[in-house]
Every structure is written in structure tokens, then in C-alpha cells.
PDB file of N, CA and C in Angstrom:
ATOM      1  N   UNK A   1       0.846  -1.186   0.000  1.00  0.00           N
ATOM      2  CA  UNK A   1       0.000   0.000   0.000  1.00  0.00           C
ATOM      3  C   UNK A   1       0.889   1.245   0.000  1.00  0.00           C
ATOM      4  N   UNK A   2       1.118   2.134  -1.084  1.00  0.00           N
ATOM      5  CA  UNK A   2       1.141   3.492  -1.431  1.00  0.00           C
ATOM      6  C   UNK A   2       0.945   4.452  -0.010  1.00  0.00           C
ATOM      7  N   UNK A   3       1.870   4.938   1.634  1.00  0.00           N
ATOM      8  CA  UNK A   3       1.013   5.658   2.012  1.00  0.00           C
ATOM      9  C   UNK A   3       0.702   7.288   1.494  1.00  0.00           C
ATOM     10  N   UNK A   4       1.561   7.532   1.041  1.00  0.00           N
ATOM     11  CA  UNK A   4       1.450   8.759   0.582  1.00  0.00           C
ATOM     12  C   UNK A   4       0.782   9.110  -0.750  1.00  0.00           C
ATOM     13  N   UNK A   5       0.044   8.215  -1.607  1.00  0.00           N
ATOM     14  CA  UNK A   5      -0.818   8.254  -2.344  1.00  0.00           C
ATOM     15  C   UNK A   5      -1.453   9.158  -2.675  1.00  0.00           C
ATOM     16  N   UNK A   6      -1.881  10.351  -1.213  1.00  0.00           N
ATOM     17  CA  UNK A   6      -3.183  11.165  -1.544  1.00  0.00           C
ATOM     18  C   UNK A   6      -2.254  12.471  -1.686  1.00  0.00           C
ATOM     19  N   UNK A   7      -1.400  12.611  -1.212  1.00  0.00           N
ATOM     20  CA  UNK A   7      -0.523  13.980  -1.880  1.00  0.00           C
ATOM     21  C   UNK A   7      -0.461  14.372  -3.584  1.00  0.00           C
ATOM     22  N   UNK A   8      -1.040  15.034  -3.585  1.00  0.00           N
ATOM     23  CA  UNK A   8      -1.410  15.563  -5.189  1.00  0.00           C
ATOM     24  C   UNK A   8       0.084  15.484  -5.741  1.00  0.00           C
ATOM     25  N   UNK A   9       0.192  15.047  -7.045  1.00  0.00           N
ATOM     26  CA  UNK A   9       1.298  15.297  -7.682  1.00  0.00           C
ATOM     27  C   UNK A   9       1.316  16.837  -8.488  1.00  0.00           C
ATOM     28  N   UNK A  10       3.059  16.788  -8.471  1.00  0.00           N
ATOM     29  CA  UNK A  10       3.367  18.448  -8.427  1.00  0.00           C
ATOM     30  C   UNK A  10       2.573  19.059  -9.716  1.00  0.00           C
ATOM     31  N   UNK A  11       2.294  18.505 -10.860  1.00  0.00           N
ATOM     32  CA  UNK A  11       2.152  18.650 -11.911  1.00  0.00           C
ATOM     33  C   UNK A  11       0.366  19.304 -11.778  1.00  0.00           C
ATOM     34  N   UNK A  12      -0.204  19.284 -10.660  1.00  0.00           N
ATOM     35  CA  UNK A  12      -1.492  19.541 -10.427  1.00  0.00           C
ATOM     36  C   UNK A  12      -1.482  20.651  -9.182  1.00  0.00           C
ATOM     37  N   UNK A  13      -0.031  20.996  -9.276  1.00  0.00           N
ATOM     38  CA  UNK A  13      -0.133  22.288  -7.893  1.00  0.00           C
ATOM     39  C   UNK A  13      -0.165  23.528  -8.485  1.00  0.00           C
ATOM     40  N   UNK A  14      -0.500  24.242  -8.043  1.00  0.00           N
ATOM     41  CA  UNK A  14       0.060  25.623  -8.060  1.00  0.00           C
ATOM     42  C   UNK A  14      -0.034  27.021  -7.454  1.00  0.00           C
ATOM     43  N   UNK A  15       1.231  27.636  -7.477  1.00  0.00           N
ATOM     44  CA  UNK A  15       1.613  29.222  -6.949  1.00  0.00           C
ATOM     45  C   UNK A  15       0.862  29.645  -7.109  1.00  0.00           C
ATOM     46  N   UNK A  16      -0.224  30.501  -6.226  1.00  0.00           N
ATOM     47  CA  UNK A  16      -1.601  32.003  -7.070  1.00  0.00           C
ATOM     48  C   UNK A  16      -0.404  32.975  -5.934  1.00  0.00           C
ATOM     49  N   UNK A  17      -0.304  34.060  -6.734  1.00  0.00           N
ATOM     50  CA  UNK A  17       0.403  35.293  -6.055  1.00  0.00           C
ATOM     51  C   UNK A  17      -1.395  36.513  -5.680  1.00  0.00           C
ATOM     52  N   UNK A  18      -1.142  36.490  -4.738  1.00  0.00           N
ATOM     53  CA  UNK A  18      -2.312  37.924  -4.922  1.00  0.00           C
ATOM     54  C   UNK A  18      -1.857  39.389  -4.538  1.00  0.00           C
ATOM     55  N   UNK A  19      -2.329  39.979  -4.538  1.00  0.00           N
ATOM     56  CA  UNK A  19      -2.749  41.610  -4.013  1.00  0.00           C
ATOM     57  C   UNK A  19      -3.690  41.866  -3.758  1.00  0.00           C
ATOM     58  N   UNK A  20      -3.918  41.757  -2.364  1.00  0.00           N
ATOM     59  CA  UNK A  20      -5.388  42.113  -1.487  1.00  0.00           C
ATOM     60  C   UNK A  20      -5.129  43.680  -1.278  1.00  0.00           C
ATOM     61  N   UNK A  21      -6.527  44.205  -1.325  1.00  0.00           N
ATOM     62  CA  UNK A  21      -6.648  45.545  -0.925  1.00  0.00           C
ATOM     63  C   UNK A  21      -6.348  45.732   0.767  1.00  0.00           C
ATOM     64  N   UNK A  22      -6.918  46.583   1.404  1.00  0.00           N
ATOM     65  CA  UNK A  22      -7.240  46.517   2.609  1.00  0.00           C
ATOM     66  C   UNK A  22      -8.448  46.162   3.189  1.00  0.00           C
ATOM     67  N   UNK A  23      -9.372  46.057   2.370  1.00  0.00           N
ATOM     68  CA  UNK A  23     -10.498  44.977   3.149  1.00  0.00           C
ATOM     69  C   UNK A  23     -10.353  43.173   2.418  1.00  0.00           C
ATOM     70  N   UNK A  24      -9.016  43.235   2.060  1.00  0.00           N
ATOM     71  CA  UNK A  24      -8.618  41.526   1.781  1.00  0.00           C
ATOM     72  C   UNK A  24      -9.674  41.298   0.486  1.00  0.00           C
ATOM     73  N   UNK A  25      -9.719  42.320  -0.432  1.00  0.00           N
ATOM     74  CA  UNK A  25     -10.301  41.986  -1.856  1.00  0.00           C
ATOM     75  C   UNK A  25      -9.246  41.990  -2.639  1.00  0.00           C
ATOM     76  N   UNK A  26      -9.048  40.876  -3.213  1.00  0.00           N
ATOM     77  CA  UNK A  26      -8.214  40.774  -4.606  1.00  0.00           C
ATOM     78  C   UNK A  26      -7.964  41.121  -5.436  1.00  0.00           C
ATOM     79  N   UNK A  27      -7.179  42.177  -5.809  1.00  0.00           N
ATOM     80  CA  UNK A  27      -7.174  43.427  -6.914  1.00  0.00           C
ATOM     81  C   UNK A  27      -6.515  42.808  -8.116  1.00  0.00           C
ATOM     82  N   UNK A  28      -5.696  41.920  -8.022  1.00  0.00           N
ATOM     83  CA  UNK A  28      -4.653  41.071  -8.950  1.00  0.00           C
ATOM     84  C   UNK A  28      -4.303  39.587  -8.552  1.00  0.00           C
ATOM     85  N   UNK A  29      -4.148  38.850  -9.425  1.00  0.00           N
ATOM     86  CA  UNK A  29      -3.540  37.273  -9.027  1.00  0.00           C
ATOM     87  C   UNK A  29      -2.987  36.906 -10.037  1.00  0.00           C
ATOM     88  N   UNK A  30      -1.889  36.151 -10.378  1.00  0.00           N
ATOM     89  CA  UNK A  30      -1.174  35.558 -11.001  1.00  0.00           C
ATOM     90  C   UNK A  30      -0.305  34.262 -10.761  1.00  0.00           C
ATOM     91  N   UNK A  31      -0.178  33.230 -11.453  1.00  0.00           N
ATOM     92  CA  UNK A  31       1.059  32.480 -11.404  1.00  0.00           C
ATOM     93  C   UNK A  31       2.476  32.823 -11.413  1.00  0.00           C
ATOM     94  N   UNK A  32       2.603  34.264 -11.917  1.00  0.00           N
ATOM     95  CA  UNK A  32       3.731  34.354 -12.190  1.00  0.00           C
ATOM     96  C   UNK A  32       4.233  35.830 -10.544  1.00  0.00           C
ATOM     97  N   UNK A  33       5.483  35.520  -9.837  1.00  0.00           N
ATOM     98  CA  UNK A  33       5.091  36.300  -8.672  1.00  0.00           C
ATOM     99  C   UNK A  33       5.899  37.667  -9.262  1.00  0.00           C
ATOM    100  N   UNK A  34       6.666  37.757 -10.768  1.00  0.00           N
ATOM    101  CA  UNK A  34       7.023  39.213 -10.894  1.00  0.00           C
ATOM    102  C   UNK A  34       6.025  39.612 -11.555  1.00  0.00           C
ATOM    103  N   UNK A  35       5.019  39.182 -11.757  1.00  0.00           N
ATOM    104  CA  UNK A  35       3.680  40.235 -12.620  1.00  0.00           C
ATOM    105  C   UNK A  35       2.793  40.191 -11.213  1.00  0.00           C
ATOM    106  N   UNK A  36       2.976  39.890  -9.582  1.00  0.00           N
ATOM    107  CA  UNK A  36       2.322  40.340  -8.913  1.00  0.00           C
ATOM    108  C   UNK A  36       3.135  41.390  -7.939  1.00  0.00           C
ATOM    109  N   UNK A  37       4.766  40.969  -8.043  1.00  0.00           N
ATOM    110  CA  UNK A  37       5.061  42.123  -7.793  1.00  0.00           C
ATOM    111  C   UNK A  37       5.564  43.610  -8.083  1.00  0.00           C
ATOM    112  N   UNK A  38       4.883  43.214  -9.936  1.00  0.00           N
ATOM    113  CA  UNK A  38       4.993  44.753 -10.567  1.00  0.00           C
ATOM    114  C   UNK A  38       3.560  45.097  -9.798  1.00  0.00           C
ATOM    115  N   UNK A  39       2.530  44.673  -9.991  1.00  0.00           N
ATOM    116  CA  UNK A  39       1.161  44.670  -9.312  1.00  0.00           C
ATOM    117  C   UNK A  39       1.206  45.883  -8.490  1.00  0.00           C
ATOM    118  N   UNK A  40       1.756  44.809  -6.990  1.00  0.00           N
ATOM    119  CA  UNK A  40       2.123  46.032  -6.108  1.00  0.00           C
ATOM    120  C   UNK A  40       2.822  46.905  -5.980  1.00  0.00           C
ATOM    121  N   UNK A  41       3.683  47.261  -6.709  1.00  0.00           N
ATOM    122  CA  UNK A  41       4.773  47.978  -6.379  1.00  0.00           C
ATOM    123  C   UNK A  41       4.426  49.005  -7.178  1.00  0.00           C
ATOM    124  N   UNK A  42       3.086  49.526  -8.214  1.00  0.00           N
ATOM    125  CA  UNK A  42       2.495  50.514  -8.542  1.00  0.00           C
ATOM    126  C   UNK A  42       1.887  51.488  -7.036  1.00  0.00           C
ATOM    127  N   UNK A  43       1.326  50.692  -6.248  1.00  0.00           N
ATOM    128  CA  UNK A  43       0.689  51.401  -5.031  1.00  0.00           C
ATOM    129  C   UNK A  43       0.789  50.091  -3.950  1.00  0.00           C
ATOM    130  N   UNK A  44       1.469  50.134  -3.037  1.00  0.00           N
ATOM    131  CA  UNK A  44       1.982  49.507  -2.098  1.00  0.00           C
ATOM    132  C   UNK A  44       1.063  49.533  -0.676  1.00  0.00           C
ATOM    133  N   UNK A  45       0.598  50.893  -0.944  1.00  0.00           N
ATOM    134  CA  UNK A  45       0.174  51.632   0.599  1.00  0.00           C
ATOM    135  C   UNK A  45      -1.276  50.865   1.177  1.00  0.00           C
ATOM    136  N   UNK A  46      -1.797  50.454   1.805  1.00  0.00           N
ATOM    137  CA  UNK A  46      -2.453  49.399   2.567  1.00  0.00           C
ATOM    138  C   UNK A  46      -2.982  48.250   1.584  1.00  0.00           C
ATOM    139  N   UNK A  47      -2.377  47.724   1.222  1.00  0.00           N
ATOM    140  CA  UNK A  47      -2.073  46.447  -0.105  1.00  0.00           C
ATOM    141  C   UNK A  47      -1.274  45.270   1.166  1.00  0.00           C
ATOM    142  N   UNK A  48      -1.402  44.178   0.143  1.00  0.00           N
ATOM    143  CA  UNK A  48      -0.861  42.862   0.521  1.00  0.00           C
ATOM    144  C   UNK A  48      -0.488  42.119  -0.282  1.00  0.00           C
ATOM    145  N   UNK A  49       0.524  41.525  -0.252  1.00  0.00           N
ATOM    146  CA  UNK A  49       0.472  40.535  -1.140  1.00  0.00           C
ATOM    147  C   UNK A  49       1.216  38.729  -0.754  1.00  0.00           C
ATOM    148  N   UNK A  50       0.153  37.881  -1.075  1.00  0.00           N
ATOM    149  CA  UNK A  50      -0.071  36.781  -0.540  1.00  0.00           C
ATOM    150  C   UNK A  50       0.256  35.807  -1.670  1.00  0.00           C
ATOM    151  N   UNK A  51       0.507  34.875  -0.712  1.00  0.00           N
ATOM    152  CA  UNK A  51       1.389  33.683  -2.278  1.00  0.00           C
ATOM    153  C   UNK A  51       0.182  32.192  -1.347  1.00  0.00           C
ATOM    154  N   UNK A  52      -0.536  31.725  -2.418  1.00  0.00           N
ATOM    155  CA  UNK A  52      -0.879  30.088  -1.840  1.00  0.00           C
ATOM    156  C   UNK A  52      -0.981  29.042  -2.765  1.00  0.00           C
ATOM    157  N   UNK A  53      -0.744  27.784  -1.798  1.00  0.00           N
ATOM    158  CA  UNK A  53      -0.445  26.794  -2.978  1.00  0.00           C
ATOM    159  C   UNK A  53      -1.791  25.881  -3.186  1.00  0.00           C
ATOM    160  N   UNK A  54      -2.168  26.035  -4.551  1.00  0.00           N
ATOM    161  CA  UNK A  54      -3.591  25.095  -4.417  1.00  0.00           C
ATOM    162  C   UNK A  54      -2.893  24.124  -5.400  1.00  0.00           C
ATOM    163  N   UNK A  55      -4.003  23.004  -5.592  1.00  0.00           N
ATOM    164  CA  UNK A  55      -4.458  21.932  -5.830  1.00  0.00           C
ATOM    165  C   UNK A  55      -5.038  21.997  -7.144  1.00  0.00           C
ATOM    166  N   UNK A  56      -5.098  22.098  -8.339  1.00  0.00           N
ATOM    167  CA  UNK A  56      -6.375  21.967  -9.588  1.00  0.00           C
ATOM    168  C   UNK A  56      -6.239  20.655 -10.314  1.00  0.00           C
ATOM    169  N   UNK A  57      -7.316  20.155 -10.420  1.00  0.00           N
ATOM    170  CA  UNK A  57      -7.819  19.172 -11.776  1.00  0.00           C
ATOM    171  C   UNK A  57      -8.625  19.843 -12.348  1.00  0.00           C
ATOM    172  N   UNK A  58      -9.183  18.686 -13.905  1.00  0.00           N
ATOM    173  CA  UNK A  58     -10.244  19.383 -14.795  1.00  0.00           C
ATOM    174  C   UNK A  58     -11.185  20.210 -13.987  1.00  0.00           C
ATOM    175  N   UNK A  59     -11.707  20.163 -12.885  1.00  0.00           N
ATOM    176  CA  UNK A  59     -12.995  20.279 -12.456  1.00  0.00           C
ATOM    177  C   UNK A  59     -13.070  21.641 -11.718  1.00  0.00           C
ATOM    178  N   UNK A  60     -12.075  21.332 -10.549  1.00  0.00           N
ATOM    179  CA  UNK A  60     -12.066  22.731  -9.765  1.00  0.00           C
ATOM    180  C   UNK A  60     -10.456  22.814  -8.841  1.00  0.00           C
ATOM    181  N   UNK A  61     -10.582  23.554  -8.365  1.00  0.00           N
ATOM    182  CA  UNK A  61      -9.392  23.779  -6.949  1.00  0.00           C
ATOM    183  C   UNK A  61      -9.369  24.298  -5.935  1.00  0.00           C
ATOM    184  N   UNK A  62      -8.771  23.509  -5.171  1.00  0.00           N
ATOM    185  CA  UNK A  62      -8.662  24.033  -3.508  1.00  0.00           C
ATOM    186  C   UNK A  62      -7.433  24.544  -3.202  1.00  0.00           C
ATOM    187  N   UNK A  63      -7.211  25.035  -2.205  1.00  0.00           N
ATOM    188  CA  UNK A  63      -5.675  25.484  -1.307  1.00  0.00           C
ATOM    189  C   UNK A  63      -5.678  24.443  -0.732  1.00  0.00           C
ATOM    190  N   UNK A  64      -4.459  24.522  -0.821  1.00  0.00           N
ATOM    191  CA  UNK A  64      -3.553  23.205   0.127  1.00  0.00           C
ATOM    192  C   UNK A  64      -2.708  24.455   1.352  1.00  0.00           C
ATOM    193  N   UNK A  65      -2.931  24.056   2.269  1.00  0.00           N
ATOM    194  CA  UNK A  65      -2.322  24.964   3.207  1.00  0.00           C
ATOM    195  C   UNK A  65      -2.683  26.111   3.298  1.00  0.00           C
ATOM    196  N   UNK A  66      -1.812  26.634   4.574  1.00  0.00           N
ATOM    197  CA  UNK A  66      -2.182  28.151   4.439  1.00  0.00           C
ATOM    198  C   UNK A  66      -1.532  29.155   3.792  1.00  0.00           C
ATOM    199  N   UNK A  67      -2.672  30.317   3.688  1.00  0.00           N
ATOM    200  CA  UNK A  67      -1.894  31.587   2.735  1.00  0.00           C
ATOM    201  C   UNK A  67      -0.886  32.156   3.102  1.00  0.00           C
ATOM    202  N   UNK A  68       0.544  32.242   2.249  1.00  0.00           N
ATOM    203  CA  UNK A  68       1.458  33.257   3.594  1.00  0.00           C
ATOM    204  C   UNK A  68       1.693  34.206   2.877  1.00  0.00           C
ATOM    205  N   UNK A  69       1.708  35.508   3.811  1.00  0.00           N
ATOM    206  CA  UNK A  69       2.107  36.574   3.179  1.00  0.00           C
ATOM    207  C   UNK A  69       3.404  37.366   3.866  1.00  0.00           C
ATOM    208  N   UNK A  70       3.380  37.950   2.106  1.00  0.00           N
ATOM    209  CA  UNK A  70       4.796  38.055   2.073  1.00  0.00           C
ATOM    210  C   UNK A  70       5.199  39.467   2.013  1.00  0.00           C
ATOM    211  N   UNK A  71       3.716  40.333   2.349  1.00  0.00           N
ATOM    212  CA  UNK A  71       4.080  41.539   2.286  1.00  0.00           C
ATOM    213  C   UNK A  71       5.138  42.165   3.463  1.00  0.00           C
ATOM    214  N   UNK A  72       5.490  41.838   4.077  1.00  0.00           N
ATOM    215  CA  UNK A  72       6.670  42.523   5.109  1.00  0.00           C
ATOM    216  C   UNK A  72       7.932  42.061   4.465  1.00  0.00           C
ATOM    217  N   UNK A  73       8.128  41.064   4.178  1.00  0.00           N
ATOM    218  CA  UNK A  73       9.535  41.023   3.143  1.00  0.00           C
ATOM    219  C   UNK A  73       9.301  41.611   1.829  1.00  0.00           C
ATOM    220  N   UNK A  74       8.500  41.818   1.358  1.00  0.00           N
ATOM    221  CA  UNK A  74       8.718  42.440  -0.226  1.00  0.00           C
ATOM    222  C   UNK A  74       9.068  43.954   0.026  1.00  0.00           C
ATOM    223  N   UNK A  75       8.562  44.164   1.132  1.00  0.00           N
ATOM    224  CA  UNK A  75       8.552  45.980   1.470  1.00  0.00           C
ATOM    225  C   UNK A  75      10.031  46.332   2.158  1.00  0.00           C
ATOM    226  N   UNK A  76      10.363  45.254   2.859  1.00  0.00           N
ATOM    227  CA  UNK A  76      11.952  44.925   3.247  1.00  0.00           C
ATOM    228  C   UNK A  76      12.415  45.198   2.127  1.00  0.00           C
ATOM    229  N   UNK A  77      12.872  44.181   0.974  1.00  0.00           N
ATOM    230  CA  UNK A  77      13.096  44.355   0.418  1.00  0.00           C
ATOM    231  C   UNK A  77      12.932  44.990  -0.582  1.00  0.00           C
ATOM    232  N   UNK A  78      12.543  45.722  -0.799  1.00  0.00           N
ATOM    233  CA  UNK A  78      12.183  47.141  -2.064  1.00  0.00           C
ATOM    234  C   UNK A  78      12.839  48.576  -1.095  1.00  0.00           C
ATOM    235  N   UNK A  79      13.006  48.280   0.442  1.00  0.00           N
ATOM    236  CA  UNK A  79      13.436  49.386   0.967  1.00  0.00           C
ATOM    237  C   UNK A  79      14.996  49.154   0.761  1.00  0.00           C
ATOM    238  N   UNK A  80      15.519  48.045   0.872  1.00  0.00           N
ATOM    239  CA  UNK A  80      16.589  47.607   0.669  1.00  0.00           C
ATOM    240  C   UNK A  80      17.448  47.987  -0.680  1.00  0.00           C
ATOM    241  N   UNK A  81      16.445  47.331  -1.157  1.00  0.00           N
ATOM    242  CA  UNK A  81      17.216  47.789  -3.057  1.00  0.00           C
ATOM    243  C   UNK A  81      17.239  49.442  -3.121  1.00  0.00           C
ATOM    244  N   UNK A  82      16.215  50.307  -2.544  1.00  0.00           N
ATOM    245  CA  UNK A  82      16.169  51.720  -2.259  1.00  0.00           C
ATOM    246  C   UNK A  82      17.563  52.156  -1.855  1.00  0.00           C
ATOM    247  N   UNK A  83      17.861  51.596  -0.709  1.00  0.00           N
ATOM    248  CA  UNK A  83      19.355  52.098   0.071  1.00  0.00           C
ATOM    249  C   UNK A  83      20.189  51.625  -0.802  1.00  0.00           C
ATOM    250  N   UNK A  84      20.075  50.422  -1.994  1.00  0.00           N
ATOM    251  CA  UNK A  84      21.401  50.584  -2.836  1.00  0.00           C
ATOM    252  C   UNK A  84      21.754  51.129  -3.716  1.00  0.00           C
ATOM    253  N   UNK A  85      20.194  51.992  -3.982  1.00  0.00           N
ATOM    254  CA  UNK A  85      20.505  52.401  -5.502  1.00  0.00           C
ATOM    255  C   UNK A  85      21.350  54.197  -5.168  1.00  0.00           C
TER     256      UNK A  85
END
């Protein structure tokens, strides 16, 4: 018996990048996370931006896990690249 069987294979996962407003509405989403973080980095100011990994077949998709966001490091870092330029 297979136990790990029910773990989706990778080929059926995937990255959604978002940009939540400030009431956590979705202004943008993408697979790809530099077209979500050109997204934000037009207007940053009470924005978010969240990376989660779902699940799809033909039919539909779920999240697998939880959402993490990554807006305190992207803002780190964009202040960062700031001080080098």
C-alpha cells in the first residue's frame, strides 16, 4: 500500500500570487510572482500581497495549506534595493 498516495502530484499544484486591498479583496492574481510584484509595487500603501499553494484538476481547486504573506519582506526588500541604488 502506497502511504502517501493522496498527496497531489506536483504537476497539479500551483503558486496564485495575490494583491489584497485593505479589506482583503483581490485586486490582482497571477502564477507568475514578478507580474504580482509589478502589481504592487504601482501602489503599495495598505495592499498585501499573498502567495498560496492550491491543488487543480479538470474540475475545480482548492488550497492546500495556508496563505502566507509576504508583504513585510517584499517591502523589506524594495526598501533595501532603495538604500542601494
Amino acid at each position: 500500500m502506497n502511504l502517501v498516495s493522496w498527496i497531489p502530484k506536483q504537476n497539479n499544484r500551483i503558486l496564485m500570487y495575490e494583491v489584497l486591498d485593505s479589506a482583503d479583496k483581490s485586486e490582482f492574481g497571477s502564477e507568475s510572482a514578478n507580474e504580482a510584484l509589478a502589481w504592487f509595487s504601482r501602489d503599495p500603501l495598505n495592499k498585501r500581497i499573498v502567495v498560496t499553494n492550491w491543488f487543480a484538476d479538470e474540475e475545480d481547486a482548492s488550497p492546500l495549506g495556508e496563505t502566507i504573506d509576504l508583504t513585510s519582506i517584499v517591502l523589506a526588500s524594495i526598501g533595501y534595493g532603495r538604500g542601494k541604488a
